[in-house]
PDB file of N, CA and C in Angstrom:
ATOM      1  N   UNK A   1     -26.839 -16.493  10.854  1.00  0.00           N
ATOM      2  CA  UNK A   1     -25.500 -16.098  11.222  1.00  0.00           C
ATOM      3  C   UNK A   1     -24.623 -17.316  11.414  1.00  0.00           C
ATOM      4  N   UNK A   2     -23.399 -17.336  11.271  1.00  0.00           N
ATOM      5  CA  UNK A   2     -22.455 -18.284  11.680  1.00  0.00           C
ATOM      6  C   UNK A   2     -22.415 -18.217  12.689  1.00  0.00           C
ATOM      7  N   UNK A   3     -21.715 -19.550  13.069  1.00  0.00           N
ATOM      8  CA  UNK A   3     -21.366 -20.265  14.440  1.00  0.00           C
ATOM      9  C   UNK A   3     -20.389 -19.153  15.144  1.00  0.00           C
ATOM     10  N   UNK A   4     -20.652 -18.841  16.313  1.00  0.00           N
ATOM     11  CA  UNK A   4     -19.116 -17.969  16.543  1.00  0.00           C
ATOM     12  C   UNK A   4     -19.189 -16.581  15.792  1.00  0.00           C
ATOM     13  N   UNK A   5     -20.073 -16.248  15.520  1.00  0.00           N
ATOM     14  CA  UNK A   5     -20.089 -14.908  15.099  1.00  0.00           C
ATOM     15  C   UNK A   5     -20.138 -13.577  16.324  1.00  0.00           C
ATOM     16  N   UNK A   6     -19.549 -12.625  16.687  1.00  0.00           N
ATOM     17  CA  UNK A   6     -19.613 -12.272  17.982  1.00  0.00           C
ATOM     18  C   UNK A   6     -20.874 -11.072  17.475  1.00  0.00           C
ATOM     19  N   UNK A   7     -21.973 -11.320  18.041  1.00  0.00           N
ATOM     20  CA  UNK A   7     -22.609 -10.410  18.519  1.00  0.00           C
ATOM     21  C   UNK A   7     -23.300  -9.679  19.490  1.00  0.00           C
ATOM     22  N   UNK A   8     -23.308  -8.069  19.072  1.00  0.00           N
ATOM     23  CA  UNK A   8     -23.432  -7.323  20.334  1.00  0.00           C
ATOM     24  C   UNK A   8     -25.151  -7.138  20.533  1.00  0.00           C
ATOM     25  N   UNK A   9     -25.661  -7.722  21.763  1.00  0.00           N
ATOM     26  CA  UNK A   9     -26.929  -7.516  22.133  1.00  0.00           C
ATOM     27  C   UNK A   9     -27.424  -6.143  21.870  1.00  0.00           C
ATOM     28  N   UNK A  10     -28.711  -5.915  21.822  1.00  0.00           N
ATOM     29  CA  UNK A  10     -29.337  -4.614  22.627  1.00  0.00           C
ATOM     30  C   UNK A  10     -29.438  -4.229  24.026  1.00  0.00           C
ATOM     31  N   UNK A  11     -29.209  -5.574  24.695  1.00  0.00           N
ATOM     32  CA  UNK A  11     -29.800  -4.893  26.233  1.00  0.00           C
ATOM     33  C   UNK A  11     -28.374  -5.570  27.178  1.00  0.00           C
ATOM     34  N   UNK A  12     -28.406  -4.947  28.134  1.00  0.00           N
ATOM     35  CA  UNK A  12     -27.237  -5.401  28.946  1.00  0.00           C
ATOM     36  C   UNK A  12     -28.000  -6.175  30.134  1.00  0.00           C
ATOM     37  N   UNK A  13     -27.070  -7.530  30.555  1.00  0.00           N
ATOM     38  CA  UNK A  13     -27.941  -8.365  31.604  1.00  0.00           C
ATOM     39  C   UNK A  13     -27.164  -7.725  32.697  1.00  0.00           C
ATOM     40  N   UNK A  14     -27.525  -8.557  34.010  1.00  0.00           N
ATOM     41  CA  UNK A  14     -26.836  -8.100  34.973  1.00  0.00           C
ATOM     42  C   UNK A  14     -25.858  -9.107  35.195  1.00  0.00           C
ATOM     43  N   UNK A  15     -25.452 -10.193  34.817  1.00  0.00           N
ATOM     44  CA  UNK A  15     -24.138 -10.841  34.912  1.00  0.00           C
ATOM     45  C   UNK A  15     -22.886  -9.889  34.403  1.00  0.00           C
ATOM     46  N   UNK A  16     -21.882 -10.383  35.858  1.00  0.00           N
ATOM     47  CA  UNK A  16     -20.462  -9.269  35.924  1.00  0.00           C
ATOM     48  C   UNK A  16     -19.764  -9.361  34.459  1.00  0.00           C
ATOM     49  N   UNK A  17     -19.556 -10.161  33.539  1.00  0.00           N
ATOM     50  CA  UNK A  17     -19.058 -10.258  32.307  1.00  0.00           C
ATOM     51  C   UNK A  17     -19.966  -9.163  31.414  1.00  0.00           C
ATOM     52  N   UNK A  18     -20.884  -8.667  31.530  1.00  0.00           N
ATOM     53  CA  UNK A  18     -21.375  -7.926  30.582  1.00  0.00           C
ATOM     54  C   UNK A  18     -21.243  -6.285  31.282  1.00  0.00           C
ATOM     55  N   UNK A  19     -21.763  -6.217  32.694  1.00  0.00           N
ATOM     56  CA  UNK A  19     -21.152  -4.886  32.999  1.00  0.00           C
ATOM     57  C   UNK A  19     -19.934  -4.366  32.461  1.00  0.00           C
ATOM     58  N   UNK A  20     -18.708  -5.133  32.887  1.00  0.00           N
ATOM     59  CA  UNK A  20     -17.271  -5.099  32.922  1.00  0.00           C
ATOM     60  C   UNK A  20     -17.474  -4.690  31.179  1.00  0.00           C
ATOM     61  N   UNK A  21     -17.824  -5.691  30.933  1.00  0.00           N
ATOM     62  CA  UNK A  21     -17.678  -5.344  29.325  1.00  0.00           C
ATOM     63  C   UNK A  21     -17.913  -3.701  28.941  1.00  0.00           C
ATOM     64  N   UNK A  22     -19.198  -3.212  29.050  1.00  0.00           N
ATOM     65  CA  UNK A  22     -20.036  -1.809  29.237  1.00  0.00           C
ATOM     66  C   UNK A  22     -18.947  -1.220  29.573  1.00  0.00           C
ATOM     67  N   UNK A  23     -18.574  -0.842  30.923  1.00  0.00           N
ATOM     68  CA  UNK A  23     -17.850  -0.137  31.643  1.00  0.00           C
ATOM     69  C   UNK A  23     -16.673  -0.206  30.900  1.00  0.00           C
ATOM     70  N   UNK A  24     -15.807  -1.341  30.643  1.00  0.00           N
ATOM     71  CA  UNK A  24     -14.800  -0.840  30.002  1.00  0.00           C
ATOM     72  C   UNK A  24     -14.720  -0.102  28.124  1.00  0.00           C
ATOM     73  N   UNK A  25     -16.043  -0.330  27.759  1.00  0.00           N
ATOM     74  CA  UNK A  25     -15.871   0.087  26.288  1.00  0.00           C
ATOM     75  C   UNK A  25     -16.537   1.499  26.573  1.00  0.00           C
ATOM     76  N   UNK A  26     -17.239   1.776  27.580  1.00  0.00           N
ATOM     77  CA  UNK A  26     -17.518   3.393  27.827  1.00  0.00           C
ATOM     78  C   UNK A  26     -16.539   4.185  29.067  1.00  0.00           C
ATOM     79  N   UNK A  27     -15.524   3.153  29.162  1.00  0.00           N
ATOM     80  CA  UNK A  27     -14.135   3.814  30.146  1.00  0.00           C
ATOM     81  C   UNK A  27     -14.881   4.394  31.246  1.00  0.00           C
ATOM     82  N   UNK A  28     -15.815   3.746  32.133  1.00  0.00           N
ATOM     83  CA  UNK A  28     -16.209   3.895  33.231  1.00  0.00           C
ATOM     84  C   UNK A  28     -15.860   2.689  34.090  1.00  0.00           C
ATOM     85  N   UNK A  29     -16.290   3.074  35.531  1.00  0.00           N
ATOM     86  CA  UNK A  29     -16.322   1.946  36.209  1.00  0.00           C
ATOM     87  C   UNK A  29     -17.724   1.077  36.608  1.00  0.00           C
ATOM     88  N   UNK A  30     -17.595   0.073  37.072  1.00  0.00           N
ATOM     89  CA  UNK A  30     -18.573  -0.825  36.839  1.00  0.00           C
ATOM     90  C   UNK A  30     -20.163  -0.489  37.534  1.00  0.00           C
ATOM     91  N   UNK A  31     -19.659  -0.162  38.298  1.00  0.00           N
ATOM     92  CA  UNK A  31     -20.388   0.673  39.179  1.00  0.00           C
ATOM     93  C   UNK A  31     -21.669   1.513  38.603  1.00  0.00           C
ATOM     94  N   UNK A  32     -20.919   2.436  38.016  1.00  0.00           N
ATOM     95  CA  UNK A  32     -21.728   4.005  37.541  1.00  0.00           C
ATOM     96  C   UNK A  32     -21.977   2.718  36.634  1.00  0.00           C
ATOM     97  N   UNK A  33     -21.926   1.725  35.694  1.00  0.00           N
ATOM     98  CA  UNK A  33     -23.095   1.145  35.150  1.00  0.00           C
ATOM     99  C   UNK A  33     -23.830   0.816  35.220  1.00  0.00           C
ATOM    100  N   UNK A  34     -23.785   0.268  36.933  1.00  0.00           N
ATOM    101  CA  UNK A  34     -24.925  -0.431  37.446  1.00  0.00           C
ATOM    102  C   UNK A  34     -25.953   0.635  37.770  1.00  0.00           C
ATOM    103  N   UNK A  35     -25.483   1.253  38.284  1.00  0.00           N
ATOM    104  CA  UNK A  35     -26.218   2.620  38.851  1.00  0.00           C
ATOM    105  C   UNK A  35     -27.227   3.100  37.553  1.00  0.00           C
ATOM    106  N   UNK A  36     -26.685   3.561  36.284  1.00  0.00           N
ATOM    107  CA  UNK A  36     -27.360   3.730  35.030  1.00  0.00           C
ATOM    108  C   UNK A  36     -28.370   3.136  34.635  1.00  0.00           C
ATOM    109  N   UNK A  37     -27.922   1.731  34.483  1.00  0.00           N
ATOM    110  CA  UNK A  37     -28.497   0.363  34.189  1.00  0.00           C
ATOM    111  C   UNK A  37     -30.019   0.597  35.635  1.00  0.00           C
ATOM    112  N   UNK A  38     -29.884   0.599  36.570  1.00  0.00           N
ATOM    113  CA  UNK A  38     -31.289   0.668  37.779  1.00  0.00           C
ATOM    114  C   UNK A  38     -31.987   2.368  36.592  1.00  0.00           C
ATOM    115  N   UNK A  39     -31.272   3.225  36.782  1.00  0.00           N
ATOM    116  CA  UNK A  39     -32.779   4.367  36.117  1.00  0.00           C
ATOM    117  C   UNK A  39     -32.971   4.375  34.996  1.00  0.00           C
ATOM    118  N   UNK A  40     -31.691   3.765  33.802  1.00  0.00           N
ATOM    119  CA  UNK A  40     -32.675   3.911  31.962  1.00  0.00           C
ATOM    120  C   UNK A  40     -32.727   3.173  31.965  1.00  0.00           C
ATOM    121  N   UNK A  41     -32.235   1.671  32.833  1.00  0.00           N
ATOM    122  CA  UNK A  41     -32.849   0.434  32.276  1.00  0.00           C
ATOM    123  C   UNK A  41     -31.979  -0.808  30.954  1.00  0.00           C
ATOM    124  N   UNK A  42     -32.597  -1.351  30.477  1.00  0.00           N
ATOM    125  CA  UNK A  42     -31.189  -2.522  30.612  1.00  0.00           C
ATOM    126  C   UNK A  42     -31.077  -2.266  28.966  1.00  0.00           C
ATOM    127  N   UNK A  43     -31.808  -1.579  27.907  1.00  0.00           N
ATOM    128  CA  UNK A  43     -31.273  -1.137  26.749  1.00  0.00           C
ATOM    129  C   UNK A  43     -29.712  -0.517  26.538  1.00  0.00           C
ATOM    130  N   UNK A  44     -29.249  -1.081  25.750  1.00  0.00           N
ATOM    131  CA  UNK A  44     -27.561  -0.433  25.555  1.00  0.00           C
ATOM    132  C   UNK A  44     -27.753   0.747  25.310  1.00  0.00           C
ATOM    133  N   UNK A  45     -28.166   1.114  24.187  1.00  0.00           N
ATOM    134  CA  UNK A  45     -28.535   2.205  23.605  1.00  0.00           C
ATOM    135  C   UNK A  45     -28.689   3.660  24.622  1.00  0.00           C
ATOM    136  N   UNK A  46     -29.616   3.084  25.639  1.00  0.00           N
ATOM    137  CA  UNK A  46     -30.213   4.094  26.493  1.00  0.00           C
ATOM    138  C   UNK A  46     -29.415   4.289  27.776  1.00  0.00           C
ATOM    139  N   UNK A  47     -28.378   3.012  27.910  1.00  0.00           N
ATOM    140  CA  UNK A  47     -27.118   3.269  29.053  1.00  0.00           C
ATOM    141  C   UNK A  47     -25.969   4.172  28.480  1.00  0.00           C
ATOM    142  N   UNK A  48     -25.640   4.113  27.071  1.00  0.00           N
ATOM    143  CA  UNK A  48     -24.987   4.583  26.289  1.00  0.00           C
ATOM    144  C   UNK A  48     -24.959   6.322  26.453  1.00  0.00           C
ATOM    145  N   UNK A  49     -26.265   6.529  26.075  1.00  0.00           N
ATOM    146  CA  UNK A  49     -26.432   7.685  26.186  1.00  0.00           C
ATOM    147  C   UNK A  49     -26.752   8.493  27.359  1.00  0.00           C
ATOM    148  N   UNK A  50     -26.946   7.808  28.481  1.00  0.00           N
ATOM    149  CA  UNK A  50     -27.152   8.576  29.728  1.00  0.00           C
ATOM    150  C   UNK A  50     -25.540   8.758  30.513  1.00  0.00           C
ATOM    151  N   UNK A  51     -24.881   7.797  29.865  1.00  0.00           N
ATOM    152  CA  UNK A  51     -23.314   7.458  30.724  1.00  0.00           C
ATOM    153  C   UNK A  51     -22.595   8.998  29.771  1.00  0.00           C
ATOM    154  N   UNK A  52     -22.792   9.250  29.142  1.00  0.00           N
ATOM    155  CA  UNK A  52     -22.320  10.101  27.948  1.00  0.00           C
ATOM    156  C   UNK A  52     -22.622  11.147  28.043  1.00  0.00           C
TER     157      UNK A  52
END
């Protein structure tokens, strides 16, 4: 891949820049991500679909 190419992980960490991120591209608050993120766990995929 190129330098600077933006890509999107599979799993979400717990640093506030990546919640915020989550939360705002699934128009929640940061919160109910974290909350998600503790029972399916740190796959996007699987926060995706439980927030949904």
């Amino acid at each position: 891949m190129a330098r600077g190419t933006r890509v999107e992980r599979n799993s979400v960490s717990n640093q506030d820049h990546e919640i915020k991120y989550e939360a705002n591209k699934l128009d929640v608050k940061p919160d109910k991500i974290r909350d998600v993120k503790s029972s399916a766990g740190n796959q996007r995929k699987d926060i995706e679909k439980k927030v949904k």
